[in-house]
N, C-alpha and C. Protein backbone atom coordinates (compact mmCIF):
# COMPACT_ATOMS: atom_id res chain seq x y z
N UNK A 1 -142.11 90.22 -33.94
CA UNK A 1 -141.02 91.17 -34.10
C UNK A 1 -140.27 91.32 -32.77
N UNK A 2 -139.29 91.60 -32.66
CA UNK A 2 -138.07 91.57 -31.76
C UNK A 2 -138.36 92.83 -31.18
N UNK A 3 -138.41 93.25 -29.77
CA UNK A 3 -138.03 94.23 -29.29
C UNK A 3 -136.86 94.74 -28.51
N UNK A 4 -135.68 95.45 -29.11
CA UNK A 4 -134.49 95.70 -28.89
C UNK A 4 -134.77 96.10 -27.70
N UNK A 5 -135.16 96.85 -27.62
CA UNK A 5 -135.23 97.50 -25.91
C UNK A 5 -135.73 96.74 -24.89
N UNK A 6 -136.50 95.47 -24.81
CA UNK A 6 -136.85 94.63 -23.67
C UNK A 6 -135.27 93.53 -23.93
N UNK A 7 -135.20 93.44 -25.01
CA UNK A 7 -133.75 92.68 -24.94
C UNK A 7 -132.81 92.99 -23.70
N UNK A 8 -132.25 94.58 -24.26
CA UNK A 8 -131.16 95.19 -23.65
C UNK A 8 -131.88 95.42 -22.24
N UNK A 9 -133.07 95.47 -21.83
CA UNK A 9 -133.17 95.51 -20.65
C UNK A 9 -132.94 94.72 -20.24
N UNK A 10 -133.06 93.26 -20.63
CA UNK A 10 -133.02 91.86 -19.96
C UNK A 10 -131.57 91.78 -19.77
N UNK A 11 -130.66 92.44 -20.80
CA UNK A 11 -129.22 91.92 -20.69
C UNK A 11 -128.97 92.75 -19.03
N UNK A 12 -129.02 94.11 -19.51
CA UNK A 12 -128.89 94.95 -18.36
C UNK A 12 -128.88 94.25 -16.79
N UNK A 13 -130.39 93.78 -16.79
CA UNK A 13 -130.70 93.57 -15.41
C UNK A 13 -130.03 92.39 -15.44
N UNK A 14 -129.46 91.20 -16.24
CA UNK A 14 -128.31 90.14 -16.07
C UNK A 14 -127.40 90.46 -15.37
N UNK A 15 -126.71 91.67 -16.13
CA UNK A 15 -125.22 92.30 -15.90
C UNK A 15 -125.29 92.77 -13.80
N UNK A 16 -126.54 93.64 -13.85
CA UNK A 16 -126.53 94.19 -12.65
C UNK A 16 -126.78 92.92 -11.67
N UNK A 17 -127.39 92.19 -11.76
CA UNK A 17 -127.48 91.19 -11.05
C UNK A 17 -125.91 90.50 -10.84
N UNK A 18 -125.21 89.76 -11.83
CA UNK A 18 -124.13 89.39 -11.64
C UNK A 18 -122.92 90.08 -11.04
N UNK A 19 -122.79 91.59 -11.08
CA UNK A 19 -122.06 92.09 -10.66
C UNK A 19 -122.06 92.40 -9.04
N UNK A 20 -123.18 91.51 -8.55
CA UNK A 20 -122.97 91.46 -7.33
C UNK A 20 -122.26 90.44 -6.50
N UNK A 21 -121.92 89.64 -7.81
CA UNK A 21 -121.05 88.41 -7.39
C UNK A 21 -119.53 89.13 -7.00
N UNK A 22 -119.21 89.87 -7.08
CA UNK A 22 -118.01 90.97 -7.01
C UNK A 22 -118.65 92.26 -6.12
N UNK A 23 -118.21 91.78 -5.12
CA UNK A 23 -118.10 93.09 -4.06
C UNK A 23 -117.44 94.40 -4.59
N UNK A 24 -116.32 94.13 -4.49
CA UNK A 24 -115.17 95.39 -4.50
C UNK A 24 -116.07 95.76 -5.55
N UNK A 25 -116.36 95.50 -6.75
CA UNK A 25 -116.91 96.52 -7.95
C UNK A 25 -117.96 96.98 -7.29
N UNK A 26 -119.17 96.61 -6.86
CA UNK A 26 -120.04 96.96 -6.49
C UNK A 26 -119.95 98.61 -5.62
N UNK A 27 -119.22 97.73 -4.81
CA UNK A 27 -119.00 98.79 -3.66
C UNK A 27 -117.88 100.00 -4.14
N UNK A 28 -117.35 99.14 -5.14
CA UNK A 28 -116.49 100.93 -6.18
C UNK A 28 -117.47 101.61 -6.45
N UNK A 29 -118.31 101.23 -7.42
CA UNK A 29 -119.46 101.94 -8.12
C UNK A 29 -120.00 102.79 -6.84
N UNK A 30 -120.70 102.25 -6.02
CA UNK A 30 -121.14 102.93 -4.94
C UNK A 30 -120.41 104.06 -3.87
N UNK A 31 -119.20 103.97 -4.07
CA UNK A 31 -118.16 104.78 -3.47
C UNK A 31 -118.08 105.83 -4.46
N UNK A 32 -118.16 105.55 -5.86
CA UNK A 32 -118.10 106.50 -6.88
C UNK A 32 -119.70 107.62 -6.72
N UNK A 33 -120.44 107.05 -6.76
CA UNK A 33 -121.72 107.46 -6.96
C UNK A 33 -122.01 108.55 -5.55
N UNK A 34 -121.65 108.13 -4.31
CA UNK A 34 -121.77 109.00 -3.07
C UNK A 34 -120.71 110.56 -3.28
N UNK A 35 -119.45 109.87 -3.83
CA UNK A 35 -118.58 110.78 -3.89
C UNK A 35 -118.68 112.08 -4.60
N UNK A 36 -119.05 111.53 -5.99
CA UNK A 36 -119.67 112.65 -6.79
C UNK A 36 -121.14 113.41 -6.12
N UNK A 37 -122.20 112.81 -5.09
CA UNK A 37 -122.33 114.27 -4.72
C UNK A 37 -122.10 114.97 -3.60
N UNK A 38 -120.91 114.78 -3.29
CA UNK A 38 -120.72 115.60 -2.12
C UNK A 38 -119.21 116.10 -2.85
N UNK A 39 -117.99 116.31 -4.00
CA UNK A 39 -116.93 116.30 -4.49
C UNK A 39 -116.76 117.72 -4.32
N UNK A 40 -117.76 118.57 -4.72
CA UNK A 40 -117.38 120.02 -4.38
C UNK A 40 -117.77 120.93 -2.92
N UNK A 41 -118.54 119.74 -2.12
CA UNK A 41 -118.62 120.70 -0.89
C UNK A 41 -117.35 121.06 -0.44
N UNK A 42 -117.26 122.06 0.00
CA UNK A 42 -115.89 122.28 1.37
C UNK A 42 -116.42 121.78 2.88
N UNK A 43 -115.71 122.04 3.40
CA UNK A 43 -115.35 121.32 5.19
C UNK A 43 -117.13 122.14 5.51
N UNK A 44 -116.98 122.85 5.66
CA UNK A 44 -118.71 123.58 6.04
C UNK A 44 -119.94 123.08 5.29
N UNK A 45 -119.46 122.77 4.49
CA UNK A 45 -120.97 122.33 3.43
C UNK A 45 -120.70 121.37 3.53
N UNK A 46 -120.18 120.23 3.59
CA UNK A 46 -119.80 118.83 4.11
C UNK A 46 -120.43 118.37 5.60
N UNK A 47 -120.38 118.97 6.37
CA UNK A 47 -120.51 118.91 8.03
C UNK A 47 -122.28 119.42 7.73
N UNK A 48 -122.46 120.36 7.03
CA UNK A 48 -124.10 120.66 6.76
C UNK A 48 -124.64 119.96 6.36
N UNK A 49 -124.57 119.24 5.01
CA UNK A 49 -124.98 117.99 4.48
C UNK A 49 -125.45 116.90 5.71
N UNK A 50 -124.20 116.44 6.14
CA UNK A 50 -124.08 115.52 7.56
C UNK A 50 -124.87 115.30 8.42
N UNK A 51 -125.58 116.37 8.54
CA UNK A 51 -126.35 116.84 9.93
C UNK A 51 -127.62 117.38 8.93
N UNK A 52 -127.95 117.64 8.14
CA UNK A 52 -129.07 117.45 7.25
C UNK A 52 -129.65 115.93 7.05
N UNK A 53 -128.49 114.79 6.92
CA UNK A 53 -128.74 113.62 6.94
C UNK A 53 -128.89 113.04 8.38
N UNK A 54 -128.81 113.80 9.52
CA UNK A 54 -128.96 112.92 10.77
C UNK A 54 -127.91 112.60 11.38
N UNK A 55 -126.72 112.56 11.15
CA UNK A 55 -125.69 112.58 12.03
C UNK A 55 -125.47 113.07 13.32
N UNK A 56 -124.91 112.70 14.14
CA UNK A 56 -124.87 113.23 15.66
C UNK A 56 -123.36 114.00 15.40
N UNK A 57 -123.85 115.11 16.22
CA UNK A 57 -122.47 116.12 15.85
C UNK A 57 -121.54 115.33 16.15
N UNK A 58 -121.70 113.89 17.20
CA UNK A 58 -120.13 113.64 17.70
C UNK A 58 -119.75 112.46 16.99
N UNK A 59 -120.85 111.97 16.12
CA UNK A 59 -120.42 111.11 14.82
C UNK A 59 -119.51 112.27 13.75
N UNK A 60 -120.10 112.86 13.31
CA UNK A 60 -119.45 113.87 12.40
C UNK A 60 -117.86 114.40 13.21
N UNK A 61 -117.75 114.53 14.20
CA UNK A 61 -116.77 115.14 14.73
C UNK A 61 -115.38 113.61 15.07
N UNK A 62 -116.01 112.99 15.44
CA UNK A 62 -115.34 111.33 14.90
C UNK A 62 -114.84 111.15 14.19
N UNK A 63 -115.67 111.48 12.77
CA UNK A 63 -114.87 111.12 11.27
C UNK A 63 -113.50 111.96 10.90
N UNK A 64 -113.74 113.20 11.30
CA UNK A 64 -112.45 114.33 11.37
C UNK A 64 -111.60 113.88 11.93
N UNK A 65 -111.59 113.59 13.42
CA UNK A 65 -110.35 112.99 14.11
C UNK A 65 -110.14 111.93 13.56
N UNK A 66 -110.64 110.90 12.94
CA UNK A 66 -110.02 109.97 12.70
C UNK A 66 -108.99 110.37 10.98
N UNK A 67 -109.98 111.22 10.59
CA UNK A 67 -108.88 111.29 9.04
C UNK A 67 -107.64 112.05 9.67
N UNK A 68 -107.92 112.79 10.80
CA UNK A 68 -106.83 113.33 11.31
C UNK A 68 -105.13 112.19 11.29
N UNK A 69 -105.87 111.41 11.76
CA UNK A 69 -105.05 110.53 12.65
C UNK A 69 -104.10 109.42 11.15
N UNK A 70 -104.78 109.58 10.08
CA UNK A 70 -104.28 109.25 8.77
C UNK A 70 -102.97 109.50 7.91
């Protein structure tokens, strides 16, 4: 008997595999995925996050001036 679900897993892990032949998607998906969880911090809960993750204040303070400069 056929098992649908080891199928679709097999397709699955095809798909994910191949889609690494394509950067830009990849790295969309992944730009998507970071974005959503940080979409509702503000400027303070953003910079907290940051420095929860290890950032050096003058990395974090970098990224500002530079969107500044945008």
């Amino acid at each position: 008997m056929i098992n649908i679900d080891k199928v679709k897993e097999t397709w699955a892990e095809g798909e994910a595999e191949a889609s690494f032949d394509d950067w830009k998607y990849v790295t969309g998906i992944l730009i998507d995925h970071f974005l959503s969880q940080i979409e509702d911090m503000n400027k303070k809960e953003f910079i907290e996050y940051l420095e929860e993750l290890g950032y050096d204040e003058d990395v974090i303070n970098d990224m500002f001036k530079e969107s500044d400069n945008e």
